[in-house]
C-alpha atoms as a PDB file:
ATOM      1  CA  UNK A   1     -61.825  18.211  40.174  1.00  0.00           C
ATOM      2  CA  UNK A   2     -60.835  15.176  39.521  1.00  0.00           C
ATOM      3  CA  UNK A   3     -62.403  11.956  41.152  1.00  0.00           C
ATOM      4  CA  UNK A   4     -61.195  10.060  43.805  1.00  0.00           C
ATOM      5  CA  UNK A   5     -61.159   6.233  44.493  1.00  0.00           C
ATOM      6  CA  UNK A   6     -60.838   4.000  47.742  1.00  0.00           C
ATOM      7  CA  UNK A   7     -60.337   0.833  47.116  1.00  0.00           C
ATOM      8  CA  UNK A   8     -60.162  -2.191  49.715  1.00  0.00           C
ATOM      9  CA  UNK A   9     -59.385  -5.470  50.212  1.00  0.00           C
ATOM     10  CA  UNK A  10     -56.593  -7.712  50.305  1.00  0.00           C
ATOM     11  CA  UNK A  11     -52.733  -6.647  50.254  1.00  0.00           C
ATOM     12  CA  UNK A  12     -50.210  -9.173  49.497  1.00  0.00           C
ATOM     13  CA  UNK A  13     -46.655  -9.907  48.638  1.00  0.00           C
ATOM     14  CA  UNK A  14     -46.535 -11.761  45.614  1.00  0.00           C
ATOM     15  CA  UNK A  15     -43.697 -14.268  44.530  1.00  0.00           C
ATOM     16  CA  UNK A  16     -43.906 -15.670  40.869  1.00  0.00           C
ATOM     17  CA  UNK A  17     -42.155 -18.487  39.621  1.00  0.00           C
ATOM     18  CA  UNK A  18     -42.396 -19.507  36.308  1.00  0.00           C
ATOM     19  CA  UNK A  19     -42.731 -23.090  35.322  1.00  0.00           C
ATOM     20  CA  UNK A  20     -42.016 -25.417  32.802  1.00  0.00           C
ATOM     21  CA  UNK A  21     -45.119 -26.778  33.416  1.00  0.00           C
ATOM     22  CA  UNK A  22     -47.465 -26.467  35.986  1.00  0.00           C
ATOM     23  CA  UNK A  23     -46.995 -29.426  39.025  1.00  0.00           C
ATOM     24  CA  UNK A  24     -48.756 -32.470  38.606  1.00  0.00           C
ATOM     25  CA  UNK A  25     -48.865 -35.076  41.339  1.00  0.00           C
ATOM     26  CA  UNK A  26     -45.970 -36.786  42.048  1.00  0.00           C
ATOM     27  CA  UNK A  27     -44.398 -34.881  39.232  1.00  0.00           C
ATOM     28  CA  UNK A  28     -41.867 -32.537  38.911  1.00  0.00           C
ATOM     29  CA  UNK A  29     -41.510 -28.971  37.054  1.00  0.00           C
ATOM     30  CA  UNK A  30     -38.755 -27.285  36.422  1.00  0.00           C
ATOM     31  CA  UNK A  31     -38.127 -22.977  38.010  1.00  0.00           C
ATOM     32  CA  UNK A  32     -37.338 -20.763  34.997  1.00  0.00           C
ATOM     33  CA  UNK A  33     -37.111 -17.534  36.560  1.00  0.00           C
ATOM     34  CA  UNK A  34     -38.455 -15.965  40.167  1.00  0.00           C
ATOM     35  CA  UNK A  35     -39.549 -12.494  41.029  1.00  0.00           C
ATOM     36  CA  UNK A  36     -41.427 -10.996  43.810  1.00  0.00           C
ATOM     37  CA  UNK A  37     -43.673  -7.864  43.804  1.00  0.00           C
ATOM     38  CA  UNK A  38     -46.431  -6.256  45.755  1.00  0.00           C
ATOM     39  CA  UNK A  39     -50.039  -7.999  45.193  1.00  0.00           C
ATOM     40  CA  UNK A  40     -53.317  -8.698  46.384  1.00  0.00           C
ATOM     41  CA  UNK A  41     -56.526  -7.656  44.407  1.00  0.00           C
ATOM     42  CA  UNK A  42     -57.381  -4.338  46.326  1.00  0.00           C
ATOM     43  CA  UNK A  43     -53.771  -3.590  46.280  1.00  0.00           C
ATOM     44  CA  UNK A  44     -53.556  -4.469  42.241  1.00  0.00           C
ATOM     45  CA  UNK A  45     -56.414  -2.048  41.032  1.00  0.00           C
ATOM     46  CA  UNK A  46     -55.029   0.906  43.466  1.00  0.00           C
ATOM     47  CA  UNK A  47     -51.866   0.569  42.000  1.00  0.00           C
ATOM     48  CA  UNK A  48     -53.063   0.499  38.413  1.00  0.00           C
ATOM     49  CA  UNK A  49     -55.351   3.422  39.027  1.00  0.00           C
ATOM     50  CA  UNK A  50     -52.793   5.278  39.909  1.00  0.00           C
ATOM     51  CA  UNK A  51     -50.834   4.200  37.090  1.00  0.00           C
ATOM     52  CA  UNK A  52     -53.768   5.791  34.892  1.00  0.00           C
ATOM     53  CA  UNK A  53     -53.686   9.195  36.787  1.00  0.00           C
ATOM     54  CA  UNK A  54     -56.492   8.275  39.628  1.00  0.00           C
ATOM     55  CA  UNK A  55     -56.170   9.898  42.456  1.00  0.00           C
ATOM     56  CA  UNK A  56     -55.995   6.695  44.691  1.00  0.00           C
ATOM     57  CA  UNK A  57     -56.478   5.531  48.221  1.00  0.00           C
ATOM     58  CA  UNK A  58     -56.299   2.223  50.131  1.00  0.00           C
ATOM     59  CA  UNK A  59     -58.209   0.421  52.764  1.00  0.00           C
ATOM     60  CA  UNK A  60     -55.937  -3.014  53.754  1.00  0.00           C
ATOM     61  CA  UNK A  61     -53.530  -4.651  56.236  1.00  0.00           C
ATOM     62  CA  UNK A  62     -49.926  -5.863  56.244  1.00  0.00           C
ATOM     63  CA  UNK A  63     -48.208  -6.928  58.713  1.00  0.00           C
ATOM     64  CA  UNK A  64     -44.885  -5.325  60.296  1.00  0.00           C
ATOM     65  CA  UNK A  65     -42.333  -7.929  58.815  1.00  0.00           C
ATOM     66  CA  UNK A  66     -40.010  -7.454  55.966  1.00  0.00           C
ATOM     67  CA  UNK A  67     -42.642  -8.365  53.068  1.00  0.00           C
ATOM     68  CA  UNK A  68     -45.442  -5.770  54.743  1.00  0.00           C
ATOM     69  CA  UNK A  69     -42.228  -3.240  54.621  1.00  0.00           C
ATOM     70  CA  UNK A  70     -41.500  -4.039  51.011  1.00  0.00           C
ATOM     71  CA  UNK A  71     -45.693  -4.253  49.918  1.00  0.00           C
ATOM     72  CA  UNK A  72     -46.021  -0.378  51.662  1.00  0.00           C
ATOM     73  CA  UNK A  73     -42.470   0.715  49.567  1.00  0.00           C
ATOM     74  CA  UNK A  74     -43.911  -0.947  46.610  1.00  0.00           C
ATOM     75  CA  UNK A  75     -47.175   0.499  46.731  1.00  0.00           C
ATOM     76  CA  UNK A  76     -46.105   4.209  47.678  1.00  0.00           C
ATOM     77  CA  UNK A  77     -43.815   4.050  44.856  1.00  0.00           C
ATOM     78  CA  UNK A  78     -47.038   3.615  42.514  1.00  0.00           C
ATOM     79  CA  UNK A  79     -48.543   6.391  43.640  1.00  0.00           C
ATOM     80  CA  UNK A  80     -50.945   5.113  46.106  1.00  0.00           C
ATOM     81  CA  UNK A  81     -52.232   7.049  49.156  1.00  0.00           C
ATOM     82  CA  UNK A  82     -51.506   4.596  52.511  1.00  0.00           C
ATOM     83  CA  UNK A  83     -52.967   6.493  55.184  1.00  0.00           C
ATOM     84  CA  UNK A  84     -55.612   3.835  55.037  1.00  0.00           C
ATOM     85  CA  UNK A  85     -53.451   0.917  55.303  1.00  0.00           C
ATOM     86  CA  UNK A  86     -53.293  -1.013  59.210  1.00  0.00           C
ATOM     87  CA  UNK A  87     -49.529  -1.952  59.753  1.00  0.00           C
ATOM     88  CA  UNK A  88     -49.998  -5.277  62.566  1.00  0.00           C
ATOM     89  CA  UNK A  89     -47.494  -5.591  64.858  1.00  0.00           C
ATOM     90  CA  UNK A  90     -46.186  -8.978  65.229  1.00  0.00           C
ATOM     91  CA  UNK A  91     -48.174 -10.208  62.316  1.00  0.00           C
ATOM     92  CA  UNK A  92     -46.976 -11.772  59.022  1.00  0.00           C
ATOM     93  CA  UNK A  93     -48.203 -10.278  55.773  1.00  0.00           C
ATOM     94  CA  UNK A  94     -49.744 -12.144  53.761  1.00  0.00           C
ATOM     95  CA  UNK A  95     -48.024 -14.290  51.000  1.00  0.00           C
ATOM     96  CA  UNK A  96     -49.071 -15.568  47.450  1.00  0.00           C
ATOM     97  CA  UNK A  97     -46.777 -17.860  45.562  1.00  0.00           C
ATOM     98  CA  UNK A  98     -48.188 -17.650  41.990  1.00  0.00           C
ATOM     99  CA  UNK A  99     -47.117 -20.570  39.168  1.00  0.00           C
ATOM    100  CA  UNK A 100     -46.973 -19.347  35.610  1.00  0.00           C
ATOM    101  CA  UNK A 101     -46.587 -22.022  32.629  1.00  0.00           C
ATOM    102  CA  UNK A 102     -45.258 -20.784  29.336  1.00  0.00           C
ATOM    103  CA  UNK A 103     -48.831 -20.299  28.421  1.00  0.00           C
ATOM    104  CA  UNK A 104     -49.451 -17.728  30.915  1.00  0.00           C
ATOM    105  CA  UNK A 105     -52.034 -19.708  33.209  1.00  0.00           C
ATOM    106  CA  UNK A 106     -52.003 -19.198  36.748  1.00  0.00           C
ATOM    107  CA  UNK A 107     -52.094 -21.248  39.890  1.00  0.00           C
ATOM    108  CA  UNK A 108     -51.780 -19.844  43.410  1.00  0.00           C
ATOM    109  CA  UNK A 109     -50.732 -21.138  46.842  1.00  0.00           C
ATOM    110  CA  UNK A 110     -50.349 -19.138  49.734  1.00  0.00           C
ATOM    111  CA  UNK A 111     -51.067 -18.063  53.399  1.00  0.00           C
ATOM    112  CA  UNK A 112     -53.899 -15.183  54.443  1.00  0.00           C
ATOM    113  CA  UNK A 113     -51.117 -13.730  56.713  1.00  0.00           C
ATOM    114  CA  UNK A 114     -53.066 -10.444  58.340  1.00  0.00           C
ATOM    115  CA  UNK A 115     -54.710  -9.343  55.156  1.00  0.00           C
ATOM    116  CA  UNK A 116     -57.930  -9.303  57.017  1.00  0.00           C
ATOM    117  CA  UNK A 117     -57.346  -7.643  59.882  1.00  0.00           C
ATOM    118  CA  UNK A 118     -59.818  -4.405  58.982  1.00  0.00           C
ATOM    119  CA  UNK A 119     -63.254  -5.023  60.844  1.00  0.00           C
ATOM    120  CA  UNK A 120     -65.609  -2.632  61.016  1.00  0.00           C
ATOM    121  CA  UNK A 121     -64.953  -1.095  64.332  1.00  0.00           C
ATOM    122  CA  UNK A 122     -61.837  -0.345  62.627  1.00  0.00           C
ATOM    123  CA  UNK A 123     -62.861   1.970  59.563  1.00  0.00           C
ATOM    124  CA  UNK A 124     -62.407   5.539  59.445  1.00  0.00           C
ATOM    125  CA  UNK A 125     -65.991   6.212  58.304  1.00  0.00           C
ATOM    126  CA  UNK A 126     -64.285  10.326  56.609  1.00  0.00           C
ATOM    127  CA  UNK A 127     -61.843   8.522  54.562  1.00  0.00           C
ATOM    128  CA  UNK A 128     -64.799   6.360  53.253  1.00  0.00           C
ATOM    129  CA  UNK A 129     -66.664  10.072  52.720  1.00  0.00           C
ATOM    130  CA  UNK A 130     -64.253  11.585  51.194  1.00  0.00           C
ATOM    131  CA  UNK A 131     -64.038   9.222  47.905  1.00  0.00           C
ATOM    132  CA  UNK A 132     -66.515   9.527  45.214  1.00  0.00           C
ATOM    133  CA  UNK A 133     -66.079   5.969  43.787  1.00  0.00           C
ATOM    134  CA  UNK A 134     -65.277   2.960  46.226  1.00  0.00           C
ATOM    135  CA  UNK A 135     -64.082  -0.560  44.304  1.00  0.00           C
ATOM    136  CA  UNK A 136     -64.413  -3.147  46.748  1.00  0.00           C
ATOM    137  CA  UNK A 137     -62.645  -6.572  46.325  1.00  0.00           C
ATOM    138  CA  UNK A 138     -62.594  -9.911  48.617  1.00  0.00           C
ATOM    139  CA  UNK A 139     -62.191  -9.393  52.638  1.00  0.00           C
ATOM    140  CA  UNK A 140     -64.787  -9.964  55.443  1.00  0.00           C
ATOM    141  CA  UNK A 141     -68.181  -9.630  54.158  1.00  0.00           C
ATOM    142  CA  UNK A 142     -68.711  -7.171  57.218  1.00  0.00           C
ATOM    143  CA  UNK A 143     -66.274  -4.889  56.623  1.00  0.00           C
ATOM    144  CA  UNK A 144     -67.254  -4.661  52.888  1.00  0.00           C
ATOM    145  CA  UNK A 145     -70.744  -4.085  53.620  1.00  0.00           C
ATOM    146  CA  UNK A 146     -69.744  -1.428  56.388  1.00  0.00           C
ATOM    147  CA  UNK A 147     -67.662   0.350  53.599  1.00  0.00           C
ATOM    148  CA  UNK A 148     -70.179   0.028  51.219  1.00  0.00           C
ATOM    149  CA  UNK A 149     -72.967   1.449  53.318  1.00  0.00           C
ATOM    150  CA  UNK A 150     -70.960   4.534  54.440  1.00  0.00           C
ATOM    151  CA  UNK A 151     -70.098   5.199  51.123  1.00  0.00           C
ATOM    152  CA  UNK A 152     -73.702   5.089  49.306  1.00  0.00           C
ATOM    153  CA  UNK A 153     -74.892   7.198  52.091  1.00  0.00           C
ATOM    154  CA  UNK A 154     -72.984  10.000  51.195  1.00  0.00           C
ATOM    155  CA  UNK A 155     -73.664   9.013  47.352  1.00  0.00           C
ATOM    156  CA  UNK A 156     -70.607   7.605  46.375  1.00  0.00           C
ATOM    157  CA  UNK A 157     -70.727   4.924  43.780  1.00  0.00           C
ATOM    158  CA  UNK A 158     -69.663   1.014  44.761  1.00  0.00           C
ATOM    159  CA  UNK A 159     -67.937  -1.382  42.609  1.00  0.00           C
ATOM    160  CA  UNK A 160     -67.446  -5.271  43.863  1.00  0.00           C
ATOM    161  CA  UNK A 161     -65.167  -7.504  42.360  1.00  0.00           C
ATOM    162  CA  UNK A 162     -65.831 -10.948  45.084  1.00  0.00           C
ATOM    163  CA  UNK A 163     -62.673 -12.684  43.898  1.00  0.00           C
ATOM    164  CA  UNK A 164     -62.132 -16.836  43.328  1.00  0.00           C
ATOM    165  CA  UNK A 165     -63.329 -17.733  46.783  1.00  0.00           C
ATOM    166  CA  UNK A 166     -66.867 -16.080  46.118  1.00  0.00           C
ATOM    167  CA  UNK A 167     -68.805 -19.156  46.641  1.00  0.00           C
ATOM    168  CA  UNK A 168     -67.468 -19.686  50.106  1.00  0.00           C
ATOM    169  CA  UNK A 169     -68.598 -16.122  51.747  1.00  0.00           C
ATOM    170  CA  UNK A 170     -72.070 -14.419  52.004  1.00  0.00           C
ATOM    171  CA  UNK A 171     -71.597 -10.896  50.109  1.00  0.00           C
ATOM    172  CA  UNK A 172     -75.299 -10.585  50.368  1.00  0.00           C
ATOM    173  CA  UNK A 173     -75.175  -6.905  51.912  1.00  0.00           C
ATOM    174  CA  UNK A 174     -72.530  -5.743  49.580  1.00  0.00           C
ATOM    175  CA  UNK A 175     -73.907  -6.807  46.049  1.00  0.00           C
ATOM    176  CA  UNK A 176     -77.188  -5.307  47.174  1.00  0.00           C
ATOM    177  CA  UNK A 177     -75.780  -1.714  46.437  1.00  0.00           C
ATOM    178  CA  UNK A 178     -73.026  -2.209  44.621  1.00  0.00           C
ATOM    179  CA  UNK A 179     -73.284  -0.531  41.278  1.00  0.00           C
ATOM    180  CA  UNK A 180     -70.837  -2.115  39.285  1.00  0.00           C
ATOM    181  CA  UNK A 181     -70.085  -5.692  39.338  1.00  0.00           C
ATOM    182  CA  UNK A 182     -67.409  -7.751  38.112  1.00  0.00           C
ATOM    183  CA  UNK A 183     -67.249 -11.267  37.992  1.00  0.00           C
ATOM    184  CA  UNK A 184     -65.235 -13.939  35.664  1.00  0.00           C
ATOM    185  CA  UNK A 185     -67.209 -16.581  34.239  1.00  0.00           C
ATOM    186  CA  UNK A 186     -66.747 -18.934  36.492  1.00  0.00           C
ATOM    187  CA  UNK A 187     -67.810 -16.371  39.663  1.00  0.00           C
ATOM    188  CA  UNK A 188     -70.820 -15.595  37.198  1.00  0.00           C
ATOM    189  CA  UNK A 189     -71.910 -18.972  37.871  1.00  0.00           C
ATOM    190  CA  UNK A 190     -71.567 -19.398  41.356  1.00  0.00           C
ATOM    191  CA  UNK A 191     -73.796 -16.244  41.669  1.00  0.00           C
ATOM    192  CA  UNK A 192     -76.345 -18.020  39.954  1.00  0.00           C
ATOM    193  CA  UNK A 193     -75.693 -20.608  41.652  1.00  0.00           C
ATOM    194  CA  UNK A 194     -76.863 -18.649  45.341  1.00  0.00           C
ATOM    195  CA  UNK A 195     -79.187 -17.133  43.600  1.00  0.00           C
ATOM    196  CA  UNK A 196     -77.814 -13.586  44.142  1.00  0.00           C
ATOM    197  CA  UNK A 197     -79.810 -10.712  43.769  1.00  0.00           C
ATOM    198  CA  UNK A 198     -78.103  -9.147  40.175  1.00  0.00           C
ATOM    199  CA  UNK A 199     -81.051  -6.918  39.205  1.00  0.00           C
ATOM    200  CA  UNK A 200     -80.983  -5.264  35.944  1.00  0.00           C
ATOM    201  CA  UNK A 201     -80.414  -1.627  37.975  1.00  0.00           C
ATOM    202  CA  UNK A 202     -76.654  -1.980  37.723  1.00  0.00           C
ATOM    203  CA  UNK A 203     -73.544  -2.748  35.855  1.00  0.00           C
ATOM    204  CA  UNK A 204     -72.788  -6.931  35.634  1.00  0.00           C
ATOM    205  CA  UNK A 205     -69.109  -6.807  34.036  1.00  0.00           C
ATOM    206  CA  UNK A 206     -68.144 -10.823  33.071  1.00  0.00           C
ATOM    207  CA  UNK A 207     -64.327 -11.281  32.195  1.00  0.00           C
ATOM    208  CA  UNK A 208     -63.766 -14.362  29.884  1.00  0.00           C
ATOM    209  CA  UNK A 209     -59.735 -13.846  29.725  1.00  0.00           C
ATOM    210  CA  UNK A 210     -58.608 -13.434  25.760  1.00  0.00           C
ATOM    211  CA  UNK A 211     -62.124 -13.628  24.890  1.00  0.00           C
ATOM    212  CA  UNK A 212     -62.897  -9.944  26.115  1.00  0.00           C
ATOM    213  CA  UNK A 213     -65.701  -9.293  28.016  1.00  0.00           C
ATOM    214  CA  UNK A 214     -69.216  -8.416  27.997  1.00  0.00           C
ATOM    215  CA  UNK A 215     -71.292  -5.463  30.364  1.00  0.00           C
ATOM    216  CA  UNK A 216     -74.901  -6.271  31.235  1.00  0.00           C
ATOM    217  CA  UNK A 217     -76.566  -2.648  31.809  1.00  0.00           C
ATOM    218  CA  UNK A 218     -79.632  -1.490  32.293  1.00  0.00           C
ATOM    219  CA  UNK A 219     -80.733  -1.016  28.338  1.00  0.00           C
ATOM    220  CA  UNK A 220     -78.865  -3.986  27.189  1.00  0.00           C
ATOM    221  CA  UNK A 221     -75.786  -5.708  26.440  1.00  0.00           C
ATOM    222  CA  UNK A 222     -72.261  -4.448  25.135  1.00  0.00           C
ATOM    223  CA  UNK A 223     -69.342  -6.787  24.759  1.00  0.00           C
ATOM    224  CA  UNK A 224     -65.840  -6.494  23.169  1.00  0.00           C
ATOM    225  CA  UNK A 225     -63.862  -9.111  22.019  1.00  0.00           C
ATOM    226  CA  UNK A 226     -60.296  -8.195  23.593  1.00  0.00           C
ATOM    227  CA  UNK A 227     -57.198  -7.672  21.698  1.00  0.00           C
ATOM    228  CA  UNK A 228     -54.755 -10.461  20.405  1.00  0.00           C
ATOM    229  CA  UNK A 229     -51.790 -10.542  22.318  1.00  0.00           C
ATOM    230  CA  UNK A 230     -49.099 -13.329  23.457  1.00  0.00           C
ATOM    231  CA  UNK A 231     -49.970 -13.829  26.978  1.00  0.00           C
ATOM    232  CA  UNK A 232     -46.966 -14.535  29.616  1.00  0.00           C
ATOM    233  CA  UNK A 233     -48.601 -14.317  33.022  1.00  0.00           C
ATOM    234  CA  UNK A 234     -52.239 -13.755  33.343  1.00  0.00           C
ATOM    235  CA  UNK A 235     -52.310 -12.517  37.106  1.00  0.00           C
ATOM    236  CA  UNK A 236     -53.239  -8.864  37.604  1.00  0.00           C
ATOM    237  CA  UNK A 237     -54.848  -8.644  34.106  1.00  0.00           C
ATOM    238  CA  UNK A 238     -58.430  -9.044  35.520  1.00  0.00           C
ATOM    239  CA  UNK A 239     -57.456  -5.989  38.374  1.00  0.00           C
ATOM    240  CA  UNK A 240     -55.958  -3.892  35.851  1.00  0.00           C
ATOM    241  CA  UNK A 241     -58.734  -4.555  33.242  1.00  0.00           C
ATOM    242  CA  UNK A 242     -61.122  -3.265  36.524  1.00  0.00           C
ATOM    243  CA  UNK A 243     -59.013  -0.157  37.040  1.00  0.00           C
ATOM    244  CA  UNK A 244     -59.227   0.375  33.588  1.00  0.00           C
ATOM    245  CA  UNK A 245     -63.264   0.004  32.802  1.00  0.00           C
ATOM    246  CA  UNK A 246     -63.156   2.314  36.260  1.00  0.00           C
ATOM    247  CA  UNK A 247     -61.044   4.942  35.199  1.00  0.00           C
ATOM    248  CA  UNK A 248     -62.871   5.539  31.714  1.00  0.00           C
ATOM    249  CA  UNK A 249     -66.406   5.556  33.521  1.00  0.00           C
ATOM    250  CA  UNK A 250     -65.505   7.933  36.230  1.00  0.00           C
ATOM    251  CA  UNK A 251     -64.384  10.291  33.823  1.00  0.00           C
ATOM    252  CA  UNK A 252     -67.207  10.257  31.767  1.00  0.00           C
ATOM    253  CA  UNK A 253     -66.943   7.890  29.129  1.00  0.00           C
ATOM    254  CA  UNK A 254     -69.365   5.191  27.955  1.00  0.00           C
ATOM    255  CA  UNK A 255     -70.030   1.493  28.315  1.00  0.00           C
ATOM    256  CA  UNK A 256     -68.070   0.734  24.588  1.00  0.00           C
ATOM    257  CA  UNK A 257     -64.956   3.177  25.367  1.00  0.00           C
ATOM    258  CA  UNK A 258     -64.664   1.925  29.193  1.00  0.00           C
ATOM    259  CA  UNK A 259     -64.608  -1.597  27.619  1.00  0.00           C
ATOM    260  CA  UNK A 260     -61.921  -1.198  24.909  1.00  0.00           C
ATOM    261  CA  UNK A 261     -60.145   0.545  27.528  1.00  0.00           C
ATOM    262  CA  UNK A 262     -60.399  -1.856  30.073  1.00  0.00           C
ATOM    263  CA  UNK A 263     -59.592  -4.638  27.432  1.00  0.00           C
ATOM    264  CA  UNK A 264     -56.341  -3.124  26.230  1.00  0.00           C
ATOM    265  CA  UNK A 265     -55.260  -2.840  30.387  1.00  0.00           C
ATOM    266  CA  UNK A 266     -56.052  -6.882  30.714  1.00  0.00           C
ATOM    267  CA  UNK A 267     -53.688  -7.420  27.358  1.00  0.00           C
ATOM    268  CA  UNK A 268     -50.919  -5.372  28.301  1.00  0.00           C
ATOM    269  CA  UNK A 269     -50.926  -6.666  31.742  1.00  0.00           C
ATOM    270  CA  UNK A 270     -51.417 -10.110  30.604  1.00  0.00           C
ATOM    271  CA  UNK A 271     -48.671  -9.824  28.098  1.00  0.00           C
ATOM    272  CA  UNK A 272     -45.976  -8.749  31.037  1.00  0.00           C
ATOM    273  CA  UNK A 273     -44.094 -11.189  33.376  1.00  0.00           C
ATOM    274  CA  UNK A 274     -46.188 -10.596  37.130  1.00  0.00           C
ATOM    275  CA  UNK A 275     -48.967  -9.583  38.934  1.00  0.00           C
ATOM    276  CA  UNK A 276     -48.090  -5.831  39.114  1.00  0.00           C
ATOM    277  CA  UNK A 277     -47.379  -4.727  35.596  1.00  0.00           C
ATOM    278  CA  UNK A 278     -50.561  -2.878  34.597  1.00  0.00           C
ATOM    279  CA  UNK A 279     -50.161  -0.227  32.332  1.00  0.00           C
ATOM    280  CA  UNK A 280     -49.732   3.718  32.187  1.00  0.00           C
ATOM    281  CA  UNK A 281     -52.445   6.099  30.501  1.00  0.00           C
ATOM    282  CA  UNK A 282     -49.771   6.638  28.215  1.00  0.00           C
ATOM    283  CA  UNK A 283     -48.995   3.116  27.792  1.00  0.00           C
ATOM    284  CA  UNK A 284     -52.704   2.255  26.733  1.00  0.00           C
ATOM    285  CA  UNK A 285     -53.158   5.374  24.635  1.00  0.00           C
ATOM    286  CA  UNK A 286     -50.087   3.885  22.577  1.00  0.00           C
ATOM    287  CA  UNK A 287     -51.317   0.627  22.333  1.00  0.00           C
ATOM    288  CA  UNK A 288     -54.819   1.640  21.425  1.00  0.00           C
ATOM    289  CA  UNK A 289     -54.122   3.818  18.745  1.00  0.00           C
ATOM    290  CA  UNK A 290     -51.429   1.171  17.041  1.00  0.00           C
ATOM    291  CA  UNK A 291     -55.052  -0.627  16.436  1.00  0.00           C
ATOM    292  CA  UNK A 292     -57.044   2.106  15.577  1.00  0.00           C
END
């Protein structure tokens, strides 16, 4: 049978405008082009799970406006299970407004909306049974470590990505049992900088964009070096690049392949116009045997 993944976390409506330039102050940049798609981390890796043939599920809240309707449409048309998803009523979803230069960097404004409206109390504790791999991504540090401790109790492995505003929650609880963790470089060095607890019992996965990535496990170290591709819009790469490395390791493959796979779902993302463009399995199997 094949496994089965929860993930939870944050789900937004995205809008992406690509820039001239990014803003400076008291400058001015000019709109090439503006599209809007589903988003939000948790949201991103279901998606792109599905994509690769994961049987997918989703723990997240949207509010019961317009852009909740269109995230939900968006979301269902990738292939991603919503009976875990909390519709608010009278609440806004939550929207992202991401800038893209013509170098593919991203900058991100935006409102929280209702993307935090799971608490504890409000967790279907069978749903959370019922997975064998939960991916956990930036929402209230209780609810994550609820999830996480329902799911380890019934032995299901936990993955943590903490997001950009690491440095201003307490994940304590959650990277405790989490088995797999991913972190850019910069959220690498915020955990040193709390002095979090990254013992050498599981998985540290640091992201460093173009420049690949590198997986700390218990016997050592294995890095790749990513693939050479024109970037356009950076945003999503590092969720599908996580969906990716997930994918290859629940079904059995090792550190190197779940890499190279994970790599080649960052590129392809990163080499697309917005935040939900990860790849097919298809898609990557193509790509990855044009540089075989």
């Amino acid at each position: 049978m094949a496994p089965t993944v929860l993930t939870a976390g944050h789900v937004n409506w995205d809008v992406t405008l690509r820039l001239d330039r990014l803003p400076e102050a008291d400058g001015e940049s000019m709109i090439r082009t503006q599209r809007q798609s589903g988003g939000g981390s948790a949201a991103n890796v279901a998606a792109a799970l599905a994509g690769l043939e994961v049987d997918t599920g989703l723990i997240g809240s949207v509010g019961d406006d317009d852009n909740g309707l269109l995230a939900r449409h968006d979301l269902e048309s990738a292939g991603v299970s919503l009976s875990g998803l909390r519709v608010v009523e009278g609440a806004e979803t939550a929207v992202k407004y991401l800038l893209v230069d013509d170098d593919g960097e991203v900058s991100i404004l935006g409102n929280d909306g209702v993307n935090e409206a799971v608490r504890p109390a409000d967790l279907e504790p069978e749903r959370i049974r019922a997975a064998d791999h939960v991916h956990l991504t930036s929402q209230r540090p209780e609810t994550a470590a609820a999830i996480a401790d329902i799911a380890t109790a019934t032995g299901a492995t936990v993955s943590f990505d903490p997001g950009r505003r690491f440095g201003d929650r307490e994940y304590d609880e959650t990277l405790a049992v989490a088995d797999v963790l991913f972190v850019t470089e910069h959220e690498a060095a915020a955990l040193a900088d709390v002095d979090a607890d990254l013992s050498d019992d599981r998985l540290v996965v640091t992201t460093a964009g173009g420049d690949g990535a590198t997986v700390r496990t218990p016997d050592g170290t294995a890095t790749h070096p990513g693939f050479d591709i024109e970037p356009v819009d950076t945003a999503g790469a590092g969720d599908a690049f996580a969906a990716g490395f997930l994918a290859t390791r629940l079904a059995g493959g090792d550190i190197e392949t779940a890499l190279e796979y994970a790599n080649a779902c960052g590129a392809l993302t990163a080499s697309r116009d917005g935040a939900r463009n990860a790849p097919t399995a298809a898609e990557v199997d193509a790509f990855l045997a044009d540089r075989s």
